[in-house]
Protein backbone atom coordinates (compact mmCIF):
# COMPACT_ATOMS: atom_id res chain seq x y z
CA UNK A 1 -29.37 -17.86 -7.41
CA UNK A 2 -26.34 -17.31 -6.04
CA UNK A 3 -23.49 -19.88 -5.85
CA UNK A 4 -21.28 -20.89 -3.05
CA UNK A 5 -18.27 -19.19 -2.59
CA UNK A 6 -19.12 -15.94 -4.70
CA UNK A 7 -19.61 -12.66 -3.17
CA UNK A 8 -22.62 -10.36 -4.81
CA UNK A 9 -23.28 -6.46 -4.25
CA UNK A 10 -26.92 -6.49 -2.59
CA UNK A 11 -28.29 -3.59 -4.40
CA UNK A 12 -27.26 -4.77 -7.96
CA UNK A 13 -26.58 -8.75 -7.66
CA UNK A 14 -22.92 -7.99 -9.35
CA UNK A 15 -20.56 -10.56 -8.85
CA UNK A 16 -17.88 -9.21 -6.43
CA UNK A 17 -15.58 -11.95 -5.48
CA UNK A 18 -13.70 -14.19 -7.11
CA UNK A 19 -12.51 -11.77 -9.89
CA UNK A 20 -13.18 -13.25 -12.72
CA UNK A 21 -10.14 -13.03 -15.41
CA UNK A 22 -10.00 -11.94 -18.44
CA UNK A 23 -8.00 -14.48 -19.28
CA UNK A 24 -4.50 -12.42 -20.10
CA UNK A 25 -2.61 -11.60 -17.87
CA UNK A 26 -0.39 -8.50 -19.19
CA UNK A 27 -4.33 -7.24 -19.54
CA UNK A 28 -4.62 -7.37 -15.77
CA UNK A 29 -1.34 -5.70 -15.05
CA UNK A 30 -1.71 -3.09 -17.25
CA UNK A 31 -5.25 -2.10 -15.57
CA UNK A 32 -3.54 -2.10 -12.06
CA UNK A 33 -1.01 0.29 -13.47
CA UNK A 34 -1.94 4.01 -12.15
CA UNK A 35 -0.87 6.25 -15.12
CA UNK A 36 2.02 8.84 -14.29
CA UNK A 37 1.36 11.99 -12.56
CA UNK A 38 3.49 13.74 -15.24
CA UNK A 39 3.64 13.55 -19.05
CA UNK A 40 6.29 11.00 -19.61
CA UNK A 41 7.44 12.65 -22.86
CA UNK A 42 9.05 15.42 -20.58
CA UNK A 43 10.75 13.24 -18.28
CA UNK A 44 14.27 14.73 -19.21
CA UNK A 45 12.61 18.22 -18.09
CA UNK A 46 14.03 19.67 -15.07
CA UNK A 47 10.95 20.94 -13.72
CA UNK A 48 9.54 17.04 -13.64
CA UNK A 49 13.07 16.01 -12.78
CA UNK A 50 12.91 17.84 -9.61
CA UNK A 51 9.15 16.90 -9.03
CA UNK A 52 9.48 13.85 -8.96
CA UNK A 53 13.12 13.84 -6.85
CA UNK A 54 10.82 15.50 -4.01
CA UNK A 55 8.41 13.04 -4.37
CA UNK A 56 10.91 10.25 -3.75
CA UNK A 57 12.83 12.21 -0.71
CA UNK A 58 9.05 12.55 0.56
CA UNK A 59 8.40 8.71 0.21
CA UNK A 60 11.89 8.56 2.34
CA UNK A 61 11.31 10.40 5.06
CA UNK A 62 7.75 9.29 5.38
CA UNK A 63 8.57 5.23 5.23
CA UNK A 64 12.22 6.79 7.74
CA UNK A 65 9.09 7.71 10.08
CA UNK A 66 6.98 4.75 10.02
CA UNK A 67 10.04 3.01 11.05
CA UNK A 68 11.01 5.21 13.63
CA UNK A 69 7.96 5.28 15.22
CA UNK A 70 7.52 1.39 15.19
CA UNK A 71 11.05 0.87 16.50
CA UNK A 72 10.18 3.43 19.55
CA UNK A 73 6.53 1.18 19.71
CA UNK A 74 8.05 -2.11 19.94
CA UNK A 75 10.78 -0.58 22.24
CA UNK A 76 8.19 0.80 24.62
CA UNK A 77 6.37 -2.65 24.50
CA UNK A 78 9.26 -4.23 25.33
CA UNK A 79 10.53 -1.74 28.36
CA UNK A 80 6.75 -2.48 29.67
CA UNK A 81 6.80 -6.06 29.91
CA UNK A 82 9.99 -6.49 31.16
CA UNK A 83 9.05 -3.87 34.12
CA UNK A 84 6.16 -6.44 34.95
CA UNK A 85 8.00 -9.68 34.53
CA UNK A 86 10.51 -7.93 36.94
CA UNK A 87 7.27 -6.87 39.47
CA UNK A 88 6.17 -10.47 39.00
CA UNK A 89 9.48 -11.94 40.67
């Protein structure tokens, strides 16, 4: 039977939602934690150095063009209701 308030899978009856805890919570951090795309012992490496510096200057430029794109978005949005507020008058 299923209680109020829980969320089952239909093909296996396993509980979904709420999570249940284990109970420590370093325990569920350290499961959310996705492990490093490179062998941290070599961090000092130049080769991983420079990996990982393209990485972040990728991150950048993409977040610079989410940005850019929602300023030119809510700029257009903008332009477009104030052209029909001013048909309006």
């Amino acid at each position: 039977m299923v209680s109020t308030g829980e969320l089952r899978d239909w093909e296996n009856g396993r509980k979904l939602w709420p999570v249940t805890s284990s109970g420590s919570l370093a325990a569920e951090f350290a499961l959310g934690i996705a492990s490093p795309v490179y062998d941290p012992a070599r961090w000092s490496d130049p080769a991983v150095q420079a990996q990982r510096r393209a990485e972040v200057e990728k991150q950048h430029r993409e977040i610079g063009e989410y940005y850019a794109s929602m300023t030119a978005e809510q700029e257009d949005r903008i332009n477009r209701e104030e052209r029909e507020r001013r048909r309006a008058t």
